[in-house]
Each structure stands twice: as structure tokens, then as C-alpha cells.
PDB file of N, CA and C in Angstrom:
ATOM      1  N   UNK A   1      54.529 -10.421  71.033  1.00  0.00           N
ATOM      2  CA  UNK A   1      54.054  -9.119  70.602  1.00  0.00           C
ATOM      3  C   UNK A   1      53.284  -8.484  71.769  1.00  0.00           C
ATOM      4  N   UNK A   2      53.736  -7.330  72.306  1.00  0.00           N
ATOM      5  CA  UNK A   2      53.015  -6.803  73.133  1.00  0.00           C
ATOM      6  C   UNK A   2      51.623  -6.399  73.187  1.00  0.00           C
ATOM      7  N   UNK A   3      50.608  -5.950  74.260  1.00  0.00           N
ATOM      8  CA  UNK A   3      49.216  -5.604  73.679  1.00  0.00           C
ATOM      9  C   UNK A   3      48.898  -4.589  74.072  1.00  0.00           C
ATOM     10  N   UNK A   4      48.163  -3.689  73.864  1.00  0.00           N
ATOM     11  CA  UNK A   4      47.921  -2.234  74.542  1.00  0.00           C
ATOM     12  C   UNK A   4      48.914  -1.313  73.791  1.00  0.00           C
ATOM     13  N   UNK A   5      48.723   0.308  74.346  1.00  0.00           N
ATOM     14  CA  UNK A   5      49.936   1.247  74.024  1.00  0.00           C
ATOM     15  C   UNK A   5      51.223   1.200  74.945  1.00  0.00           C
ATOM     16  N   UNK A   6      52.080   1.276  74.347  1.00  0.00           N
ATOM     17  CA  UNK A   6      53.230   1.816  75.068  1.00  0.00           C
ATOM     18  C   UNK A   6      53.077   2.967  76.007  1.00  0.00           C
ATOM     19  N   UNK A   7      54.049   2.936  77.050  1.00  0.00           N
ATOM     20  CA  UNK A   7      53.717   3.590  78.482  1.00  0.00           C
ATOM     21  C   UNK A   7      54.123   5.314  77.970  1.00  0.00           C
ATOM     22  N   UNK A   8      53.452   6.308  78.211  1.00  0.00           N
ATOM     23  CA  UNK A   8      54.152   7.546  77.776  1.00  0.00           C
ATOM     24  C   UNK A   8      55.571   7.605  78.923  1.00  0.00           C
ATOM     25  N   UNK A   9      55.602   7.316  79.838  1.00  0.00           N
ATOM     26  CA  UNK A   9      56.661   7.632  81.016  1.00  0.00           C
ATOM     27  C   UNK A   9      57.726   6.701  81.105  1.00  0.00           C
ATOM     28  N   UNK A  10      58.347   6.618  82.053  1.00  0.00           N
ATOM     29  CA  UNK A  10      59.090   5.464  82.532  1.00  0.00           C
ATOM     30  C   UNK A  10      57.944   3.656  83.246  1.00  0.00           C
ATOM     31  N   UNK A  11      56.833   4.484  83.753  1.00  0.00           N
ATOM     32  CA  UNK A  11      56.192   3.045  84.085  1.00  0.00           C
ATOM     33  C   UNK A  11      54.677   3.504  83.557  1.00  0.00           C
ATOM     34  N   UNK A  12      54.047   2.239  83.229  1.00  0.00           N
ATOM     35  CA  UNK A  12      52.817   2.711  83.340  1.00  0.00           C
ATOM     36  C   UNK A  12      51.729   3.444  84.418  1.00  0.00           C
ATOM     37  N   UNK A  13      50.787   4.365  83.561  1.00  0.00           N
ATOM     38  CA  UNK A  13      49.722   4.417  84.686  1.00  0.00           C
ATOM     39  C   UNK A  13      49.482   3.994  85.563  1.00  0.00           C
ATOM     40  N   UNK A  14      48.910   4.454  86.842  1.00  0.00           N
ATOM     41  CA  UNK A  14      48.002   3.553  87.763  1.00  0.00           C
ATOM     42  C   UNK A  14      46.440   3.730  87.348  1.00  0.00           C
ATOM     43  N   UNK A  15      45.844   2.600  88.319  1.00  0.00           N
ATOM     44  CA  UNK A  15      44.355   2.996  87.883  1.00  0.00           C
ATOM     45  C   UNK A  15      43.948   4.148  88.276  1.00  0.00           C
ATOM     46  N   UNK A  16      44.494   5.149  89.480  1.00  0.00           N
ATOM     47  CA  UNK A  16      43.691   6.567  89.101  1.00  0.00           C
ATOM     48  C   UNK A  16      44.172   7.700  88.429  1.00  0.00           C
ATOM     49  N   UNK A  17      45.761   7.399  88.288  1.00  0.00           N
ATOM     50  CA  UNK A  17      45.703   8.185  86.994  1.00  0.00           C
ATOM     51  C   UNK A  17      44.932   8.124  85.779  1.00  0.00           C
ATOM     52  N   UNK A  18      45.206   6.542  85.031  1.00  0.00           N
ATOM     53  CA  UNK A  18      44.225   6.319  84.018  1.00  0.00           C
ATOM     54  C   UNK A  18      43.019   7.203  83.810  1.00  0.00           C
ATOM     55  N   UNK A  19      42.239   7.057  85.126  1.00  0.00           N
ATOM     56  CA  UNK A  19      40.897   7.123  85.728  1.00  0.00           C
ATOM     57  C   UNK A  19      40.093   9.136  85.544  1.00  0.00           C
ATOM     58  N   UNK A  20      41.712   9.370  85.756  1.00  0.00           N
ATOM     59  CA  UNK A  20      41.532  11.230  85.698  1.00  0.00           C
ATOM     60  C   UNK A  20      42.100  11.475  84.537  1.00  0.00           C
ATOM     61  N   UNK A  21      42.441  11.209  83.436  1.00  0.00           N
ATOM     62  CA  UNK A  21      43.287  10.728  82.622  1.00  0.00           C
ATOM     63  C   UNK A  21      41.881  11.122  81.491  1.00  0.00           C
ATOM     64  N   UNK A  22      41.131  10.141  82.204  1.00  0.00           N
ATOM     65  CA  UNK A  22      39.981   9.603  81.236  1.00  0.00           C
ATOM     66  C   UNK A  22      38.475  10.765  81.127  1.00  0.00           C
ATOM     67  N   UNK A  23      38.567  11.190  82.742  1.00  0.00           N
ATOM     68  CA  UNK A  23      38.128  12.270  83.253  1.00  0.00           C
ATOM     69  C   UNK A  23      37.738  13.035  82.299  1.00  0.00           C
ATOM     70  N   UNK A  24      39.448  13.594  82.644  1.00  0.00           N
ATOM     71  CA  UNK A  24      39.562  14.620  81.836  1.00  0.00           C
ATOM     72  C   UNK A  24      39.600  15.016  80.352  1.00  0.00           C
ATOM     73  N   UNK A  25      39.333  13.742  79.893  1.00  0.00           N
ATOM     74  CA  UNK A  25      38.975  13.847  77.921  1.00  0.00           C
ATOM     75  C   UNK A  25      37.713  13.847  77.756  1.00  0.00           C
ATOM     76  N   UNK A  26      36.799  13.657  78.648  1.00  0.00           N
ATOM     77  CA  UNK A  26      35.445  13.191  78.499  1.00  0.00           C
ATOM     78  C   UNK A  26      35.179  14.914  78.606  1.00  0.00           C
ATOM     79  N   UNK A  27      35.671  15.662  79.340  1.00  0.00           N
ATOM     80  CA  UNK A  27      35.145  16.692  80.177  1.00  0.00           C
ATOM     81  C   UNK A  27      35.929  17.726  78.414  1.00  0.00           C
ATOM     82  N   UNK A  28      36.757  17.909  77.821  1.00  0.00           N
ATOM     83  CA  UNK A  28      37.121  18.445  76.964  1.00  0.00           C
ATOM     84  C   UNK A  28      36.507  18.024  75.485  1.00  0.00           C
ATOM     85  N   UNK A  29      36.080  17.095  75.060  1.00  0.00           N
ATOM     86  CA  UNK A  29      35.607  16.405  73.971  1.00  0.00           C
ATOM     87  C   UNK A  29      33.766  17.271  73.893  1.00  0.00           C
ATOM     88  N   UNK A  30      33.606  17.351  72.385  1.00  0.00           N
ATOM     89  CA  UNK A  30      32.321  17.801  72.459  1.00  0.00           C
ATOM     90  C   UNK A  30      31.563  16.616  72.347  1.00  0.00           C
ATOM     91  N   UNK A  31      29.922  17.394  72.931  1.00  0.00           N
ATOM     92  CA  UNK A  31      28.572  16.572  73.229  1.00  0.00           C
ATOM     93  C   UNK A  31      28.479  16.098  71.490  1.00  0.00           C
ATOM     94  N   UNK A  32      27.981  14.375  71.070  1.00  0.00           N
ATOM     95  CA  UNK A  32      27.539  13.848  70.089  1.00  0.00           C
ATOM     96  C   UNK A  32      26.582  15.112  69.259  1.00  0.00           C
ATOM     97  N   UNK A  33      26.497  15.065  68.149  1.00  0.00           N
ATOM     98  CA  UNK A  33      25.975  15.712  67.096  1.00  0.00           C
ATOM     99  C   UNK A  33      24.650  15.514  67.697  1.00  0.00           C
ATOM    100  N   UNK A  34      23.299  15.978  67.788  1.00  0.00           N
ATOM    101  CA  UNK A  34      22.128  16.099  67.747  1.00  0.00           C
ATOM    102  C   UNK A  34      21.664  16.109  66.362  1.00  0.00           C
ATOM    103  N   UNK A  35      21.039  15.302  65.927  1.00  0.00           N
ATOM    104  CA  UNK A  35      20.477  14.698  63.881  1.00  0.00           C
ATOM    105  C   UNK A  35      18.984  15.432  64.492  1.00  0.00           C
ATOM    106  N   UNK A  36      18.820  16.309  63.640  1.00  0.00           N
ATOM    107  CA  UNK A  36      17.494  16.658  63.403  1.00  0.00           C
ATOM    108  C   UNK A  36      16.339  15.957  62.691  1.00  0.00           C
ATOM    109  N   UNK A  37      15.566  16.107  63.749  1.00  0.00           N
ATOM    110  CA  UNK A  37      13.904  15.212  62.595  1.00  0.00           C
ATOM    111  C   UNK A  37      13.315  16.132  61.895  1.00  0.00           C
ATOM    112  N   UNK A  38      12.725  15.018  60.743  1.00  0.00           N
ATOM    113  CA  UNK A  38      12.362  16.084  59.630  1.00  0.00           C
ATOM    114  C   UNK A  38      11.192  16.416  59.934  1.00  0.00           C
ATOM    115  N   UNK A  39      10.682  17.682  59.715  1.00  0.00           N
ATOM    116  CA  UNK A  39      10.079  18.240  60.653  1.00  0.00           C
ATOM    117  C   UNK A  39       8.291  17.838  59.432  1.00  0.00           C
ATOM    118  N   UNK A  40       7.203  17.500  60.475  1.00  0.00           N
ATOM    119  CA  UNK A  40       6.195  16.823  60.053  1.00  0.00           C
ATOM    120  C   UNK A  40       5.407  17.764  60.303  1.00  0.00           C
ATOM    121  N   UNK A  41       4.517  17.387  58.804  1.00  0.00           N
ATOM    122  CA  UNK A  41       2.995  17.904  58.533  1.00  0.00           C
ATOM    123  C   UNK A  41       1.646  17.913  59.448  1.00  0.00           C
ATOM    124  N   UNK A  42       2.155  19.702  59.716  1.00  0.00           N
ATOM    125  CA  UNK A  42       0.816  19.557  61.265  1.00  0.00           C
ATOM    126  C   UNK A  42      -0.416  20.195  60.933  1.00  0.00           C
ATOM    127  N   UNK A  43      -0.390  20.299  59.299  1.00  0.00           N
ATOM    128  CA  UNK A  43      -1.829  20.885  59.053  1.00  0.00           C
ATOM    129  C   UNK A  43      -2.895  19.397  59.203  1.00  0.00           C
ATOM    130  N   UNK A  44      -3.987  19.854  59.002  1.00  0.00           N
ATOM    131  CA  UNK A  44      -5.077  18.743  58.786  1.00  0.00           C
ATOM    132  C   UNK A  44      -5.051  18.296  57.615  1.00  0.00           C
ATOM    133  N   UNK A  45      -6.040  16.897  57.559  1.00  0.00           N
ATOM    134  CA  UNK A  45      -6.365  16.447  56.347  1.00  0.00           C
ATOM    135  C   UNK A  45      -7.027  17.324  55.321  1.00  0.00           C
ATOM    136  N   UNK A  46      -7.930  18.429  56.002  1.00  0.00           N
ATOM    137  CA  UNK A  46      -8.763  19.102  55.198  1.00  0.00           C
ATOM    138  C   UNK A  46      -8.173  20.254  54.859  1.00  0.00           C
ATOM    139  N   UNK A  47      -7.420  20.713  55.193  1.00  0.00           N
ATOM    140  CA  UNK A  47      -5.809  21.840  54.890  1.00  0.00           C
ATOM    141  C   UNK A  47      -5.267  21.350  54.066  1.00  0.00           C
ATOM    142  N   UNK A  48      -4.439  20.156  54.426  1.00  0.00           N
ATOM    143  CA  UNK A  48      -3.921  19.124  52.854  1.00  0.00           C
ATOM    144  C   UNK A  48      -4.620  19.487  52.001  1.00  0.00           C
ATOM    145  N   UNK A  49      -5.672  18.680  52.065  1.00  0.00           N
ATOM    146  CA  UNK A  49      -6.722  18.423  50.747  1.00  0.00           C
ATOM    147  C   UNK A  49      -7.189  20.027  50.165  1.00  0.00           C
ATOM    148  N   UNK A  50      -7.397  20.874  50.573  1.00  0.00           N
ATOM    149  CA  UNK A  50      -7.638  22.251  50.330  1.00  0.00           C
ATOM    150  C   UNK A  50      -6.344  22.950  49.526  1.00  0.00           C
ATOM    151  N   UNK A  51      -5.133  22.558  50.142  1.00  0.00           N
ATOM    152  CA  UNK A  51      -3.613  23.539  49.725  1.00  0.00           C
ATOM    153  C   UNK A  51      -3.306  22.507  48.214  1.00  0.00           C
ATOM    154  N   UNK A  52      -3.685  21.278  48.273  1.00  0.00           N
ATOM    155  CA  UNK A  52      -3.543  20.432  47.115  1.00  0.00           C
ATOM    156  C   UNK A  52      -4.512  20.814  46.106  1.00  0.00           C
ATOM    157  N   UNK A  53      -5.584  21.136  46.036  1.00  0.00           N
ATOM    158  CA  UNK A  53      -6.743  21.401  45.112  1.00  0.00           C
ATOM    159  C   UNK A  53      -6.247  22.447  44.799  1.00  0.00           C
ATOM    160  N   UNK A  54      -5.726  23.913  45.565  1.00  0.00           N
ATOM    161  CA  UNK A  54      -5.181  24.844  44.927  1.00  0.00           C
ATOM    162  C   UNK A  54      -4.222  24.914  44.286  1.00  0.00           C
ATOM    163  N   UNK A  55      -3.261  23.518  44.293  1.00  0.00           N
ATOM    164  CA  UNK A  55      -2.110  23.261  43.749  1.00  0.00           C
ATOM    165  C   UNK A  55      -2.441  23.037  42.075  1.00  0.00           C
ATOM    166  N   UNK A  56      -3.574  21.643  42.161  1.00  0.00           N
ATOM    167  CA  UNK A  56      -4.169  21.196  40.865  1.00  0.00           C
ATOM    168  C   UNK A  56      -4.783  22.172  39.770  1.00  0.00           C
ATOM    169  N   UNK A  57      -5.647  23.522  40.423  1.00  0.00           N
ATOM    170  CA  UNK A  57      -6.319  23.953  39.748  1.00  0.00           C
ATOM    171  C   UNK A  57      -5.030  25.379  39.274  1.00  0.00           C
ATOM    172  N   UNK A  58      -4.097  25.837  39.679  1.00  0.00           N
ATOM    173  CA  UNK A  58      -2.716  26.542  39.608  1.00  0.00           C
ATOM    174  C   UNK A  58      -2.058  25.530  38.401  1.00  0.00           C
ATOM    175  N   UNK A  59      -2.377  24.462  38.259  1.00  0.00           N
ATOM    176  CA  UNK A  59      -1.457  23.786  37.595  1.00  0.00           C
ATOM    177  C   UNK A  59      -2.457  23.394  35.924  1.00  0.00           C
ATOM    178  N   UNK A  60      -3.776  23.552  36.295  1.00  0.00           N
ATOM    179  CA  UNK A  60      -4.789  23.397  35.135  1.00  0.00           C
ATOM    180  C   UNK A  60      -4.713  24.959  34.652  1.00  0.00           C
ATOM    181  N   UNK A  61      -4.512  25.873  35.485  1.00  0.00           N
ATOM    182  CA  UNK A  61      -4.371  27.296  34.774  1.00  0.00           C
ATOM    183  C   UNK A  61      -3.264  27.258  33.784  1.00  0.00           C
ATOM    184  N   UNK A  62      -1.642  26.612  33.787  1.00  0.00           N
ATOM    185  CA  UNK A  62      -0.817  26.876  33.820  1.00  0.00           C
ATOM    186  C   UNK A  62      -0.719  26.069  32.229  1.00  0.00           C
ATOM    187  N   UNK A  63      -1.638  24.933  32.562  1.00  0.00           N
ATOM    188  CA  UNK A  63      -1.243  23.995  30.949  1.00  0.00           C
ATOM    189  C   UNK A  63      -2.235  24.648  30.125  1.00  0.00           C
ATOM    190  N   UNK A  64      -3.713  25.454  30.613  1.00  0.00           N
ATOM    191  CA  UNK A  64      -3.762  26.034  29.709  1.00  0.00           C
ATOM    192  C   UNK A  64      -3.341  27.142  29.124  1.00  0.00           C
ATOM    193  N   UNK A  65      -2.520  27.936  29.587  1.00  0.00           N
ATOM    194  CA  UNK A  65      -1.531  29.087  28.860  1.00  0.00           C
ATOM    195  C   UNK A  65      -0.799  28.157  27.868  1.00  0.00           C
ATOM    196  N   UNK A  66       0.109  27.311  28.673  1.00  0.00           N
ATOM    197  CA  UNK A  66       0.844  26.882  27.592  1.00  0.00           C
ATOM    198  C   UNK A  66       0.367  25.869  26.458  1.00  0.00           C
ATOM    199  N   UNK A  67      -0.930  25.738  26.251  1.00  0.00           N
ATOM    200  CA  UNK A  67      -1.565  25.033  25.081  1.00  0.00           C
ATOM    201  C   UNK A  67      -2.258  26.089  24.234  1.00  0.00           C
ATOM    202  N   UNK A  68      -2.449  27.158  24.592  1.00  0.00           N
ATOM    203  CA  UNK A  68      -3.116  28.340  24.224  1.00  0.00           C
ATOM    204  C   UNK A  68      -1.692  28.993  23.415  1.00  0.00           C
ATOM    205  N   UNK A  69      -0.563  28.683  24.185  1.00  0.00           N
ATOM    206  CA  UNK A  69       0.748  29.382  23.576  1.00  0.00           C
ATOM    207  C   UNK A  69       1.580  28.860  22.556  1.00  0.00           C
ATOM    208  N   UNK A  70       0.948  27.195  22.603  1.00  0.00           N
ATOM    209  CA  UNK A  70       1.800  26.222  21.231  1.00  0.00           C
ATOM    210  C   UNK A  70       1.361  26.768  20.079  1.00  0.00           C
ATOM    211  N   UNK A  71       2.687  26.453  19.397  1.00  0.00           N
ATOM    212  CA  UNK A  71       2.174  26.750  17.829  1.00  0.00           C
ATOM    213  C   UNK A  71       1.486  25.848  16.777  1.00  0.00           C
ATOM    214  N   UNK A  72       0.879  26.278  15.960  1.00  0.00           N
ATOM    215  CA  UNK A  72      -0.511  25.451  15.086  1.00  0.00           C
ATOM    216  C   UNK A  72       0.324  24.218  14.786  1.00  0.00           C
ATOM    217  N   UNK A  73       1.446  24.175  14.392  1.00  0.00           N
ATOM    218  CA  UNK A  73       2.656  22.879  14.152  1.00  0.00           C
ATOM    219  C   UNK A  73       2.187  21.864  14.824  1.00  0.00           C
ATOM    220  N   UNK A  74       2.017  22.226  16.223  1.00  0.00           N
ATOM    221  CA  UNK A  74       2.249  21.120  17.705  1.00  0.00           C
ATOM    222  C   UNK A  74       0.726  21.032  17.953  1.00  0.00           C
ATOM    223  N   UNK A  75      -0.051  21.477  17.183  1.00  0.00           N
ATOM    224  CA  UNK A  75      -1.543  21.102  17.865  1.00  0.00           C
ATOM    225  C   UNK A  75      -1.611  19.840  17.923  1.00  0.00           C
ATOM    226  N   UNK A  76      -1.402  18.785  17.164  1.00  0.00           N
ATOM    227  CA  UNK A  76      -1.464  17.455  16.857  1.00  0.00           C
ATOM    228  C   UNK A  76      -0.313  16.782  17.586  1.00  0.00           C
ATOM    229  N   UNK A  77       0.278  17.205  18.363  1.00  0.00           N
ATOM    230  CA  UNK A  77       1.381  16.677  19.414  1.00  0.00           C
ATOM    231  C   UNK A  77       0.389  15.887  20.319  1.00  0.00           C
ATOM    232  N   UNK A  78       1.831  14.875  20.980  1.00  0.00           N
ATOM    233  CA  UNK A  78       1.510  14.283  22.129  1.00  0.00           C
ATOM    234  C   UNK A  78       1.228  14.892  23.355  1.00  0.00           C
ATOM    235  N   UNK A  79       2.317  15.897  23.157  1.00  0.00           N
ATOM    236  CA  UNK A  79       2.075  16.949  24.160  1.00  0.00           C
ATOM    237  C   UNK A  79       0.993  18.062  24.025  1.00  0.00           C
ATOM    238  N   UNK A  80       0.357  18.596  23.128  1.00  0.00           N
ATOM    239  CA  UNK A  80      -0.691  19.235  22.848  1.00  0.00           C
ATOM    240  C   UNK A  80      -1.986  18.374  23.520  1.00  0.00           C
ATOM    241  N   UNK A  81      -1.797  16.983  23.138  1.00  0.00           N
ATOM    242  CA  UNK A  81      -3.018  16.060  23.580  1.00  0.00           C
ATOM    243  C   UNK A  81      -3.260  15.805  25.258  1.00  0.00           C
ATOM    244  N   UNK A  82      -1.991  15.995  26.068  1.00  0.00           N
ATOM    245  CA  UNK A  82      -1.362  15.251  26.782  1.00  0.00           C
ATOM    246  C   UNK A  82      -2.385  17.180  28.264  1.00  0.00           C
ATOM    247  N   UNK A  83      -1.999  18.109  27.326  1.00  0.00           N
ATOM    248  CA  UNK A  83      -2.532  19.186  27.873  1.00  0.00           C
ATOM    249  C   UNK A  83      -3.971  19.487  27.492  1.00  0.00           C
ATOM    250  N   UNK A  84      -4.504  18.821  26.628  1.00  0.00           N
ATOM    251  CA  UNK A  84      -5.752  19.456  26.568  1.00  0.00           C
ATOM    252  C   UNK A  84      -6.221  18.490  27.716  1.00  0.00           C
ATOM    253  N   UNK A  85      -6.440  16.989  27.606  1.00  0.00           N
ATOM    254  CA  UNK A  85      -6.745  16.157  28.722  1.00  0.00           C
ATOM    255  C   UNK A  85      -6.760  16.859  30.084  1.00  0.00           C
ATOM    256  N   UNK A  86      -5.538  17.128  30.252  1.00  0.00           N
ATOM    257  CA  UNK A  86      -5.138  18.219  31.584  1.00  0.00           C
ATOM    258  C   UNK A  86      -6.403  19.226  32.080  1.00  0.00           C
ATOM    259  N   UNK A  87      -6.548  20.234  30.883  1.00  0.00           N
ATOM    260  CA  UNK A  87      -7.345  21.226  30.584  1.00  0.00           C
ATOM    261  C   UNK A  87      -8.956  20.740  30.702  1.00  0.00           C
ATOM    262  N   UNK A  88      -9.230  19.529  30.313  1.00  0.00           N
ATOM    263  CA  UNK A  88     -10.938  18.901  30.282  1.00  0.00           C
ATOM    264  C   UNK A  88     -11.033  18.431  31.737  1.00  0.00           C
ATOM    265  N   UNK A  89     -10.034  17.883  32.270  1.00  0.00           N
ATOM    266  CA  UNK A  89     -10.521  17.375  33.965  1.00  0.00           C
ATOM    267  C   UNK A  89     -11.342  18.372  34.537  1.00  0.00           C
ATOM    268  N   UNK A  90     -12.704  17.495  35.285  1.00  0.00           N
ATOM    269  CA  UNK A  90     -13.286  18.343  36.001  1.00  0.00           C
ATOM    270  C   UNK A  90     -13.119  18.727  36.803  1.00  0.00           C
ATOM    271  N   UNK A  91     -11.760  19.463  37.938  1.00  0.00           N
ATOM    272  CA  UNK A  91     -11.783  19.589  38.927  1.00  0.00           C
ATOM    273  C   UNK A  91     -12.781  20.329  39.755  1.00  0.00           C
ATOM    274  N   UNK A  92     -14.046  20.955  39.601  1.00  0.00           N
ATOM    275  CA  UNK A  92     -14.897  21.143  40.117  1.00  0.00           C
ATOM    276  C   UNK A  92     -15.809  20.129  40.766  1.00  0.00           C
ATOM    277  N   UNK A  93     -15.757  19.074  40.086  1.00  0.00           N
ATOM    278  CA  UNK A  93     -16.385  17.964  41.378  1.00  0.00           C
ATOM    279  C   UNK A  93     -15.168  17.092  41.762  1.00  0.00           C
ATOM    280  N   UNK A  94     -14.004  17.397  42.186  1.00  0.00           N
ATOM    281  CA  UNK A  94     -13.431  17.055  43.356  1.00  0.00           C
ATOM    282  C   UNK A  94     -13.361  18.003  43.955  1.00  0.00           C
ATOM    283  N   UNK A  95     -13.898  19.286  43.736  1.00  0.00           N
ATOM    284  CA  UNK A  95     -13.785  20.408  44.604  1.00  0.00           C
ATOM    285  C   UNK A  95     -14.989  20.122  45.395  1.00  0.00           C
ATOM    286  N   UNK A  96     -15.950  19.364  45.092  1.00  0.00           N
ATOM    287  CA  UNK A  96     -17.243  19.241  45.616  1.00  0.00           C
ATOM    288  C   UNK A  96     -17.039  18.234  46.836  1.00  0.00           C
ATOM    289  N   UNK A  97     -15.774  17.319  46.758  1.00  0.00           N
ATOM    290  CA  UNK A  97     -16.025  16.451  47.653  1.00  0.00           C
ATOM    291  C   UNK A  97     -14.992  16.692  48.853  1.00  0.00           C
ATOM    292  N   UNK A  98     -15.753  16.540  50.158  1.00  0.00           N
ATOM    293  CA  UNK A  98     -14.530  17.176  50.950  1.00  0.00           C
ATOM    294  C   UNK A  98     -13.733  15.830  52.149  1.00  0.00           C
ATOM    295  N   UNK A  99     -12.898  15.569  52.728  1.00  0.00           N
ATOM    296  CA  UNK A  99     -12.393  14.561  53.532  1.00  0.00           C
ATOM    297  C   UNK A  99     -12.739  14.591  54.703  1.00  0.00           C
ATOM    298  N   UNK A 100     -12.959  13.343  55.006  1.00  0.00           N
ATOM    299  CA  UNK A 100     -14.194  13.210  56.560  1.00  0.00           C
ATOM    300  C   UNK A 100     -12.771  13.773  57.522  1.00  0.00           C
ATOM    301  N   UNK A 101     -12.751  14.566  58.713  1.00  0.00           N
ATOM    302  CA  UNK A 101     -12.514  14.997  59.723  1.00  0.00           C
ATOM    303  C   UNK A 101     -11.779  14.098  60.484  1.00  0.00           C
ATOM    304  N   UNK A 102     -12.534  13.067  61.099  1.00  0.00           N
ATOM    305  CA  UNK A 102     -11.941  11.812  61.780  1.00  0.00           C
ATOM    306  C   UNK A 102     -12.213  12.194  62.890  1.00  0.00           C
ATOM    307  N   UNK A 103     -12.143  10.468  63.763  1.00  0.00           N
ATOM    308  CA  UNK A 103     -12.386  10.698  65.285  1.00  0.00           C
ATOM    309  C   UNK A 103     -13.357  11.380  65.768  1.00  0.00           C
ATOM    310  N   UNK A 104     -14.661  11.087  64.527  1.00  0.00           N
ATOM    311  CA  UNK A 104     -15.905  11.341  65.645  1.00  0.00           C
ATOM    312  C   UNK A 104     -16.034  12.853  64.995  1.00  0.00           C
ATOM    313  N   UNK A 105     -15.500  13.688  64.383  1.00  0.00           N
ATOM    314  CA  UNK A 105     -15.837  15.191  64.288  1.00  0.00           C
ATOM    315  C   UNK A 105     -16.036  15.088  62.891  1.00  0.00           C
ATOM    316  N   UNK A 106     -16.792  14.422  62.185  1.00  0.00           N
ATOM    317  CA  UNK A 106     -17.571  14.885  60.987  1.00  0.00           C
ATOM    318  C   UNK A 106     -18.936  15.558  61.074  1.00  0.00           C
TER     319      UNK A 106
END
């Protein structure tokens, strides 16, 4: 059983045909895909912690509409219970506490 491809011509290649051969596919073929990184969180800790508290207290506004909006049926729900809890967190003293800086700049 033979090994390799069959010759396109009457004889095979030489090595500099091969060689320009090879050249020249490298030179026509496109550059590998470039994979993008996912692009990372360049705020601070205290930006975090600030854009998150506005997240929590947006989200304590939000369960109380919709516990204010259930009907007298569902007061005694899991989910009625599940939002008032929501609604009693104090987020005012985690608003009180703020995240050390780091590296010396507290």
C-alpha cells in the first residue's frame, strides 16, 4: 500500500517545488481566529459595592409594589411572606458600612 498522496504530474515534486508550493498556501490562507477575552471589571471595590447597594435597594422598592399590589387572597402566601421579609431588611446599615480601599489607602 502506498504512503503519502499521489503525484499530481507525471513525477513527483522536488524539494523546492514542494517548498514554494507550501509558500504559497501559507501566504493565501487566513491569519488564525483571534478569541476575545471577556472583558473585566475595572471599577473598584467601592464602585462594586456602591452600584450593588443601588441594585438591592431598586430591588426592595420593587417587592414592595408588588406586595402592596397582591390581592387580600395571597396575603397569607409564601410568596407574600417571602416579600415582606424582603421589604423588613435593613438595608440602611449595610449602607452604613463601607469596603476598606486596599493597599495601604484606607
Amino acid at each position: 500500500m502506498p504512503r503519502g498522496r499521489t503525484p499530481e504530474g507525471d513525477a513527483a515534486l522536488s524539494n523546492a517545488e514542494r517548498q514554494a508550493r507550501h509558500r504559497a498556501r501559507q501566504k493565501t490562507t487566513k491569519p488564525p481566529a483571534v478569541t476575545k477575552r471577556p472583558k473585566t471589571d475595572r471599577r473598584s471595590r467601592v464602585q462594586r459595592w456602591d452600584d450593588a447597594f443601588a441594585v438591592a435597594l431598586t430591588i426592595q422598592a420593587e417587592c414592595a409594589a408588588w406586595f402592596e399590589a397582591l390581592p387580600d387572597g395571597l396575603r397569607d402566601s409564601a410568596t407574600a411572606a417571602a416579600l415582606q421579609d424582603i421589604i423588613d431588611l435593613d438595608l440602611e446599615a449595610i449602607a452604613a458600612v463601607r469596603p476598606p480601599r486596599g493597599y495601604g489607602r484606607d
